[in-house]
PDB file of N, CA and C in Angstrom:
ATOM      1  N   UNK A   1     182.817 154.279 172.531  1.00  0.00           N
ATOM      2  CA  UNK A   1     183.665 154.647 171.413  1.00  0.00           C
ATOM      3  C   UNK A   1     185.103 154.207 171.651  1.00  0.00           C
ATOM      4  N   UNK A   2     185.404 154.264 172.549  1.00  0.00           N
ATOM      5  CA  UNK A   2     187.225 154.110 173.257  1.00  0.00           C
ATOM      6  C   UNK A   2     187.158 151.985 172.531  1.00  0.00           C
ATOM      7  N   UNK A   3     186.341 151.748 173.478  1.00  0.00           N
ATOM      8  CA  UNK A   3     186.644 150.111 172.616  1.00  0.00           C
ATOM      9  C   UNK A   3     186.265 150.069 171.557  1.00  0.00           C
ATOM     10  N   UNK A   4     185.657 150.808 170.641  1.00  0.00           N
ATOM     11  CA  UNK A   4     186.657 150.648 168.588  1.00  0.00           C
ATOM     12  C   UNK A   4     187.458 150.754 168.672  1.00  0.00           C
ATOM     13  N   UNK A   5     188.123 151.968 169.344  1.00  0.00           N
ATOM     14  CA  UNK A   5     189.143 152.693 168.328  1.00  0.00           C
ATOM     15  C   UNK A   5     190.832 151.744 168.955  1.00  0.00           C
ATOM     16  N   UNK A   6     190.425 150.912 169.940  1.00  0.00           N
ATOM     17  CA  UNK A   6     191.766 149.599 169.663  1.00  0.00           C
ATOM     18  C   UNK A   6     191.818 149.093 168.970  1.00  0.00           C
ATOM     19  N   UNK A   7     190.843 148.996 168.059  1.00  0.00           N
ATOM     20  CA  UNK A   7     190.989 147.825 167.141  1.00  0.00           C
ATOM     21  C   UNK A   7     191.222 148.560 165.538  1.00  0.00           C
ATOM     22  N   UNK A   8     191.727 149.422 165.446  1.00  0.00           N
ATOM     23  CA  UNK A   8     191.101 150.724 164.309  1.00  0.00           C
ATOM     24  C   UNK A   8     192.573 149.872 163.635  1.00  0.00           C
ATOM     25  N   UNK A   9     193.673 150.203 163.998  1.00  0.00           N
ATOM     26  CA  UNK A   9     194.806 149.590 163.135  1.00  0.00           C
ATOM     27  C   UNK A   9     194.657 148.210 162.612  1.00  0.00           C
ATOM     28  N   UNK A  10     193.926 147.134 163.514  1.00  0.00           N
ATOM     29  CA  UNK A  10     193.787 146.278 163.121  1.00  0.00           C
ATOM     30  C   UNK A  10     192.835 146.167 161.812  1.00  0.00           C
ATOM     31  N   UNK A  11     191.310 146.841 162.284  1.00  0.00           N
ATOM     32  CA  UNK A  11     190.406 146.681 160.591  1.00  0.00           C
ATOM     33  C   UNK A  11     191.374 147.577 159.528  1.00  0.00           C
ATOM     34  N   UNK A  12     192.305 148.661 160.424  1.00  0.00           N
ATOM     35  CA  UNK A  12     192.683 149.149 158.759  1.00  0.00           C
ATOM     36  C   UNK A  12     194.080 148.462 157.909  1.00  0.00           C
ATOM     37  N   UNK A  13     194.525 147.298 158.629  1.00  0.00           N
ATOM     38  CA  UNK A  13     195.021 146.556 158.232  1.00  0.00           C
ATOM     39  C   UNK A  13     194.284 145.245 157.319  1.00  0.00           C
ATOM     40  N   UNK A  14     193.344 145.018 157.795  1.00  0.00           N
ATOM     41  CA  UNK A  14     192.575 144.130 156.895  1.00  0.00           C
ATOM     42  C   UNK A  14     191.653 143.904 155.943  1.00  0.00           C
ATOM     43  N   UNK A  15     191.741 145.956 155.926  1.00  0.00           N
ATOM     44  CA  UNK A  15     191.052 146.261 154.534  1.00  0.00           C
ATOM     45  C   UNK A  15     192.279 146.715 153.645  1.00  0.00           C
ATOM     46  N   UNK A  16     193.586 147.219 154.144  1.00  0.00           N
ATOM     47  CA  UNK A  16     194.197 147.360 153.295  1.00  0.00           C
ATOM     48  C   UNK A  16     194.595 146.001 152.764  1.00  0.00           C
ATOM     49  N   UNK A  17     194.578 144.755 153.383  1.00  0.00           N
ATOM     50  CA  UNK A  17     195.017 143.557 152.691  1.00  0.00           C
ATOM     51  C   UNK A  17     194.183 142.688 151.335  1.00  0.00           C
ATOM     52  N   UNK A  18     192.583 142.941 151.936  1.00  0.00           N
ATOM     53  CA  UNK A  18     192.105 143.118 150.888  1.00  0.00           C
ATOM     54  C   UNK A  18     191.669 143.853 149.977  1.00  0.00           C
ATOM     55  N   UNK A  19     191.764 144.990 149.700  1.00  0.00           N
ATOM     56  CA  UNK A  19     191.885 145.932 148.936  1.00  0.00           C
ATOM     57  C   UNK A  19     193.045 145.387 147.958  1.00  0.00           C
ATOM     58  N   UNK A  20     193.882 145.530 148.511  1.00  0.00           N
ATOM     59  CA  UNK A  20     195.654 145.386 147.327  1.00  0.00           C
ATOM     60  C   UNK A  20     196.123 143.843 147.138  1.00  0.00           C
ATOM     61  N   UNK A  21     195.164 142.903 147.734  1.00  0.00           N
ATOM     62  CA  UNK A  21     194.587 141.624 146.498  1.00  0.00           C
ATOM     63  C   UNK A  21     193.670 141.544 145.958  1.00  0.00           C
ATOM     64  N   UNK A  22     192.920 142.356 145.385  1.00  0.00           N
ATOM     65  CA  UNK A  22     191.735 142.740 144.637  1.00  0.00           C
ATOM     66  C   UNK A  22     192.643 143.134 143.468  1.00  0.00           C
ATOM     67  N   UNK A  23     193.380 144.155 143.795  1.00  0.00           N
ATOM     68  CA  UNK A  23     193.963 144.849 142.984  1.00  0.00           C
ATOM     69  C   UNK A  23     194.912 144.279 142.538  1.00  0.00           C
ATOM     70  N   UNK A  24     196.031 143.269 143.009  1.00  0.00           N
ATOM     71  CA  UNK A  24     197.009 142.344 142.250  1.00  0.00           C
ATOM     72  C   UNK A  24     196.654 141.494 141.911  1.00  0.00           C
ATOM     73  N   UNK A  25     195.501 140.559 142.481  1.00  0.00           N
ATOM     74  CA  UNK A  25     194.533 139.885 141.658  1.00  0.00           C
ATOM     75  C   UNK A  25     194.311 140.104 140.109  1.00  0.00           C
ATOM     76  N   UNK A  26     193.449 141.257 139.839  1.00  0.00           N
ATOM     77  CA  UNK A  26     193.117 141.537 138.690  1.00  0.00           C
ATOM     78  C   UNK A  26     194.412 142.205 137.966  1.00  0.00           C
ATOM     79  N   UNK A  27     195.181 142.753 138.619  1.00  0.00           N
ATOM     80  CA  UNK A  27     196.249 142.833 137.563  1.00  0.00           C
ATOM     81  C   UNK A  27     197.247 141.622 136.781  1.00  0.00           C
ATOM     82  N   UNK A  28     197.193 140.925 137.955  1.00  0.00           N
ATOM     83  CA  UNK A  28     197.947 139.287 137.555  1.00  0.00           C
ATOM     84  C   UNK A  28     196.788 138.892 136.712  1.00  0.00           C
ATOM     85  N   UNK A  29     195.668 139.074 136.867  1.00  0.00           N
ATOM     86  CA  UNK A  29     194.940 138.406 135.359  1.00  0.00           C
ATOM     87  C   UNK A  29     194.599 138.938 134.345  1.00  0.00           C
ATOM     88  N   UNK A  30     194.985 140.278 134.030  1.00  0.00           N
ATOM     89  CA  UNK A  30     194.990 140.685 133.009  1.00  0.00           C
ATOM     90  C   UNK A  30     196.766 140.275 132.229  1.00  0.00           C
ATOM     91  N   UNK A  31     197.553 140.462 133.276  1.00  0.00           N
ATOM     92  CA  UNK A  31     198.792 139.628 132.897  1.00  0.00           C
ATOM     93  C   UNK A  31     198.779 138.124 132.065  1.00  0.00           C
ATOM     94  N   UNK A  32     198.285 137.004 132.483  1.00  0.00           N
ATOM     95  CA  UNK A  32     198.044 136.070 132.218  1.00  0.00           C
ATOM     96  C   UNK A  32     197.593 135.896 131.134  1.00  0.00           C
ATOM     97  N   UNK A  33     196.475 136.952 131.268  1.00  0.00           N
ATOM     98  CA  UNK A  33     195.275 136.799 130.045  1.00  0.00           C
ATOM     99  C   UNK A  33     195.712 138.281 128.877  1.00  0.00           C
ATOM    100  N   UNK A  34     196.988 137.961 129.257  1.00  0.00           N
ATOM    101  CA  UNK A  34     197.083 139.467 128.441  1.00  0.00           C
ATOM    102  C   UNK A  34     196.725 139.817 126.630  1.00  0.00           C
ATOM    103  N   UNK A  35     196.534 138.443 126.044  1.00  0.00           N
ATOM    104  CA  UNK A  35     196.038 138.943 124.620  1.00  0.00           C
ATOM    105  C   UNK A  35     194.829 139.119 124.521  1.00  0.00           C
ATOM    106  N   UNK A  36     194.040 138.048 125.399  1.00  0.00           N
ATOM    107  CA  UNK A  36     192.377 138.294 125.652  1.00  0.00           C
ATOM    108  C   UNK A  36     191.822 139.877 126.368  1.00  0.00           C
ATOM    109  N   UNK A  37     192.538 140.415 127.263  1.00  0.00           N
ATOM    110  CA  UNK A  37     192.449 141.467 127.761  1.00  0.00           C
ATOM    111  C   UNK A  37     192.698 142.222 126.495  1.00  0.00           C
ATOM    112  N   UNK A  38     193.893 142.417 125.514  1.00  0.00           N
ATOM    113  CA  UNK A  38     194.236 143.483 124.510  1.00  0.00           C
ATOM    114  C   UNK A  38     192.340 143.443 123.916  1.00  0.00           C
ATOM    115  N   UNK A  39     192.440 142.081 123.257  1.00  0.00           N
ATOM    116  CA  UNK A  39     191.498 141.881 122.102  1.00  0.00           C
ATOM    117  C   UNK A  39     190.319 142.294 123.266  1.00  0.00           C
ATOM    118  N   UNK A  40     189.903 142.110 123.958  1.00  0.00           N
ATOM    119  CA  UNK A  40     188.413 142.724 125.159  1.00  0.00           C
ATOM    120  C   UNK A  40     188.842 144.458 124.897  1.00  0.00           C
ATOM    121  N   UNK A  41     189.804 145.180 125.136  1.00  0.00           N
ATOM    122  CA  UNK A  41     189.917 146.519 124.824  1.00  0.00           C
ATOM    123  C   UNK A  41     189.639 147.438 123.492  1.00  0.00           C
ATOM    124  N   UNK A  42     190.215 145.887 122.783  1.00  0.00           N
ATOM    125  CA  UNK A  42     189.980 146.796 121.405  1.00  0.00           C
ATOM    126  C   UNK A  42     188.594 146.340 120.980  1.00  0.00           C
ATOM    127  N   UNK A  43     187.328 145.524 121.478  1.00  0.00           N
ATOM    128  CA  UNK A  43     186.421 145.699 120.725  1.00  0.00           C
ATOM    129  C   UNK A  43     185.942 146.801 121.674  1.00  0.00           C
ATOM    130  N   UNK A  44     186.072 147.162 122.684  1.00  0.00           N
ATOM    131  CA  UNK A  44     185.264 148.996 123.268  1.00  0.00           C
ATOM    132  C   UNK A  44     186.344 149.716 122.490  1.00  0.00           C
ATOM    133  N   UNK A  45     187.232 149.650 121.243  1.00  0.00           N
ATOM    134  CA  UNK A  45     186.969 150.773 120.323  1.00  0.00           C
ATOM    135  C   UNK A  45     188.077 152.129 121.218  1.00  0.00           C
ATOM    136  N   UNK A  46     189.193 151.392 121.902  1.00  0.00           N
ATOM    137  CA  UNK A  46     190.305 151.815 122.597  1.00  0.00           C
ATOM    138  C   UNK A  46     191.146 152.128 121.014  1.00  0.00           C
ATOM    139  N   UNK A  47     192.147 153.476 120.631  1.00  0.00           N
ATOM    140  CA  UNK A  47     192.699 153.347 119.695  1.00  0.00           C
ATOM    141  C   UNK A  47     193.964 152.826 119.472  1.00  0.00           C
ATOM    142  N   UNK A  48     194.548 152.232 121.347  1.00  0.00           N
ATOM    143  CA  UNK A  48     195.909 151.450 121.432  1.00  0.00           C
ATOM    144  C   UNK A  48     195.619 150.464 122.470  1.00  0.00           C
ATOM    145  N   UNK A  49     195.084 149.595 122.114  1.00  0.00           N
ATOM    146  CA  UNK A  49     194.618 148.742 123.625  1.00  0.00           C
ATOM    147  C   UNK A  49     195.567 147.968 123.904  1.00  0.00           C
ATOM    148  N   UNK A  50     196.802 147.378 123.333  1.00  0.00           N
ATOM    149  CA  UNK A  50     198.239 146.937 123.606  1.00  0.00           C
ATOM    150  C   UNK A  50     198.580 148.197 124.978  1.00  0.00           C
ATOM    151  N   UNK A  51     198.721 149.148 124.397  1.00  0.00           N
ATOM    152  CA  UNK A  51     199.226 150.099 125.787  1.00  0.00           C
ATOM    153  C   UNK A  51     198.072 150.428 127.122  1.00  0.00           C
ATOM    154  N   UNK A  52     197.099 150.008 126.449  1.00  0.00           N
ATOM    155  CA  UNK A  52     196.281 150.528 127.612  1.00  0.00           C
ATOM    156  C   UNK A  52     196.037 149.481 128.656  1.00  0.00           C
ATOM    157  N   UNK A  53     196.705 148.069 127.805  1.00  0.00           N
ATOM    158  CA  UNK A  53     195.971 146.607 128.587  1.00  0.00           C
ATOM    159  C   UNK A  53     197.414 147.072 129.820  1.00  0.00           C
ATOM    160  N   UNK A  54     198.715 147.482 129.125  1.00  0.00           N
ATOM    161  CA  UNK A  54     199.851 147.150 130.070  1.00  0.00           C
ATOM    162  C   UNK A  54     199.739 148.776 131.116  1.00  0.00           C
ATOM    163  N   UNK A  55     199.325 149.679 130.703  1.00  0.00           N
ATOM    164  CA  UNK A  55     199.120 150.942 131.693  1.00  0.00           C
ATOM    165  C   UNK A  55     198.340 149.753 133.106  1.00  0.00           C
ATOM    166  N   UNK A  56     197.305 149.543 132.355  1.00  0.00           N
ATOM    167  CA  UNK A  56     196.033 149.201 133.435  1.00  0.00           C
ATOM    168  C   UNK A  56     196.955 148.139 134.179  1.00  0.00           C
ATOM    169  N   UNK A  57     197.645 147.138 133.806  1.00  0.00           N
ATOM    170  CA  UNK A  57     198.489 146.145 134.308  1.00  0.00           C
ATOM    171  C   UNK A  57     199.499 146.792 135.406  1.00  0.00           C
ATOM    172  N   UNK A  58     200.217 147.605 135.229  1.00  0.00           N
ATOM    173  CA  UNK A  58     201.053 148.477 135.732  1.00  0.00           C
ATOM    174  C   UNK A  58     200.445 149.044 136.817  1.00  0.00           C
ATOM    175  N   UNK A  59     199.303 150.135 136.724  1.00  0.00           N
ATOM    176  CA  UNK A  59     198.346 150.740 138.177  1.00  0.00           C
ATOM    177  C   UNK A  59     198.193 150.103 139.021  1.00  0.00           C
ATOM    178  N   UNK A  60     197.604 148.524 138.489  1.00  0.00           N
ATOM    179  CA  UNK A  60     196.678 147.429 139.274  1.00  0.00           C
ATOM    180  C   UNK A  60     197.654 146.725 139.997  1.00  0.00           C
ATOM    181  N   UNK A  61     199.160 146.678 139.619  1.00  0.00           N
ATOM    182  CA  UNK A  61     200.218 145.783 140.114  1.00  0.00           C
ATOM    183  C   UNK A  61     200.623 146.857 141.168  1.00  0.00           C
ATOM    184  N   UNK A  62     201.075 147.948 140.253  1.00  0.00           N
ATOM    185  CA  UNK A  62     201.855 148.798 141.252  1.00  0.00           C
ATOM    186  C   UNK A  62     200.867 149.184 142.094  1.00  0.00           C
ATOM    187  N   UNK A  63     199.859 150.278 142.091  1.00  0.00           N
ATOM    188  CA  UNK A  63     198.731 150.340 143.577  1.00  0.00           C
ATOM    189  C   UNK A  63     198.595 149.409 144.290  1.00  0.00           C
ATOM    190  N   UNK A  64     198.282 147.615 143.603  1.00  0.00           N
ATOM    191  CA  UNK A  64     198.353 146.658 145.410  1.00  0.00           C
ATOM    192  C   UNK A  64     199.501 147.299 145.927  1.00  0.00           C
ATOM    193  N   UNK A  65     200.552 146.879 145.578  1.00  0.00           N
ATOM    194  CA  UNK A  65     202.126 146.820 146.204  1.00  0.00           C
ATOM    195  C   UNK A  65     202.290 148.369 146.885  1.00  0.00           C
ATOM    196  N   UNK A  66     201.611 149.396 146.572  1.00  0.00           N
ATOM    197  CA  UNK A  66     202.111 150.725 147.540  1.00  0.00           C
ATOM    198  C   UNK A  66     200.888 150.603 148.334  1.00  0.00           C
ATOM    199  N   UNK A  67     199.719 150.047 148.222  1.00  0.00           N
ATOM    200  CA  UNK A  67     198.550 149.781 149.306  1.00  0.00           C
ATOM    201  C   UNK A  67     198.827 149.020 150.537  1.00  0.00           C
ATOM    202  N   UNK A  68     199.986 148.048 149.904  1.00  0.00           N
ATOM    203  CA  UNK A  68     200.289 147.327 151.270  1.00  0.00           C
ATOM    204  C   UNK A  68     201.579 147.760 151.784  1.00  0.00           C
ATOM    205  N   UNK A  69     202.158 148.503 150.867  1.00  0.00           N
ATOM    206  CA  UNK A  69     203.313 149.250 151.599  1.00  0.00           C
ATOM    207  C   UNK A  69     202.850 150.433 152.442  1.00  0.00           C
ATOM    208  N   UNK A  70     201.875 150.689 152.276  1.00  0.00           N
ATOM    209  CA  UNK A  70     200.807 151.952 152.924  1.00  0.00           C
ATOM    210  C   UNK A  70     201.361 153.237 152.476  1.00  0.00           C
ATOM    211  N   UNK A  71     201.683 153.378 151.024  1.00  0.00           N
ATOM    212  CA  UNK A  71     202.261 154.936 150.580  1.00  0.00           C
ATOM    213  C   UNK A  71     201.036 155.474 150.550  1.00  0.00           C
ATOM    214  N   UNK A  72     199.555 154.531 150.553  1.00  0.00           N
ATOM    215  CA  UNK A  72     198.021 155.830 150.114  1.00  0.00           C
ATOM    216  C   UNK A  72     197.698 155.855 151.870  1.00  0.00           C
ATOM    217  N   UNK A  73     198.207 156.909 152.183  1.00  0.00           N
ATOM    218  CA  UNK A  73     197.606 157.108 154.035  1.00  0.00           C
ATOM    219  C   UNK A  73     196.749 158.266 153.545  1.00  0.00           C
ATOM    220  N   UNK A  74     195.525 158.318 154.425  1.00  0.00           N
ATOM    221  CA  UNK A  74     195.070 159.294 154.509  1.00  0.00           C
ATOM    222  C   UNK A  74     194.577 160.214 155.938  1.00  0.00           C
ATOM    223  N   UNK A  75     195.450 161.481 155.791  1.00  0.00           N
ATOM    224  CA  UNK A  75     195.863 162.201 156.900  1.00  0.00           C
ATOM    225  C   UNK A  75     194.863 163.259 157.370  1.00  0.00           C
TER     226      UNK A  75
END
C-alpha cells in the first residue's frame, strides 16, 4: 500500500487535468456553437434556452477553471 500512496498527488493531478478539459472542452463548444446549442435546447422544449445555453456555458467554463485551480478538494 505505502508504494501507491507516492504517487496519489500525482494520479490526482491527472485526473484533475482531465476532468477540467472535458469540461472547458465542452463549454468552448457550446460557445462556438452557440446558436446550434440555443436551437438543440429549444427543440427539448427548454422555455429560455438563450439563458440556459449561456448558464450551462458559464458552469462548464467556470468548473474546468476552479477544477484546476483545485477550489473542489475533497476533505
Amino acid at each position: 500500500m505505502n508504494s501507491l500512496e507516492k504517487h496519489s498527488d500525482t494520479a490526482a493531478l491527472i485526473g484533475r487535468l482531465f476532468f477540467s478539459s472535458m469540461l472547458l472542452l465542452f463549454g468552448y463548444g457550446k460557445l462556438t456553437g452557440y446558436a446550434g446549442t440555443v436551437s438543440y435546447m429549444g427543440s427539448l422544449g427548454l422555455p429560455a434556452p438563450a439563458l440556459f445555453t449561456v448558464l450551462a456555458i458559464i458552469i462548464e467554463i467556470g468548473a474546468g477553471l476552479l477544477v484546476v485551480r483545485e477550489e473542489f478538494k475533497s476533505y
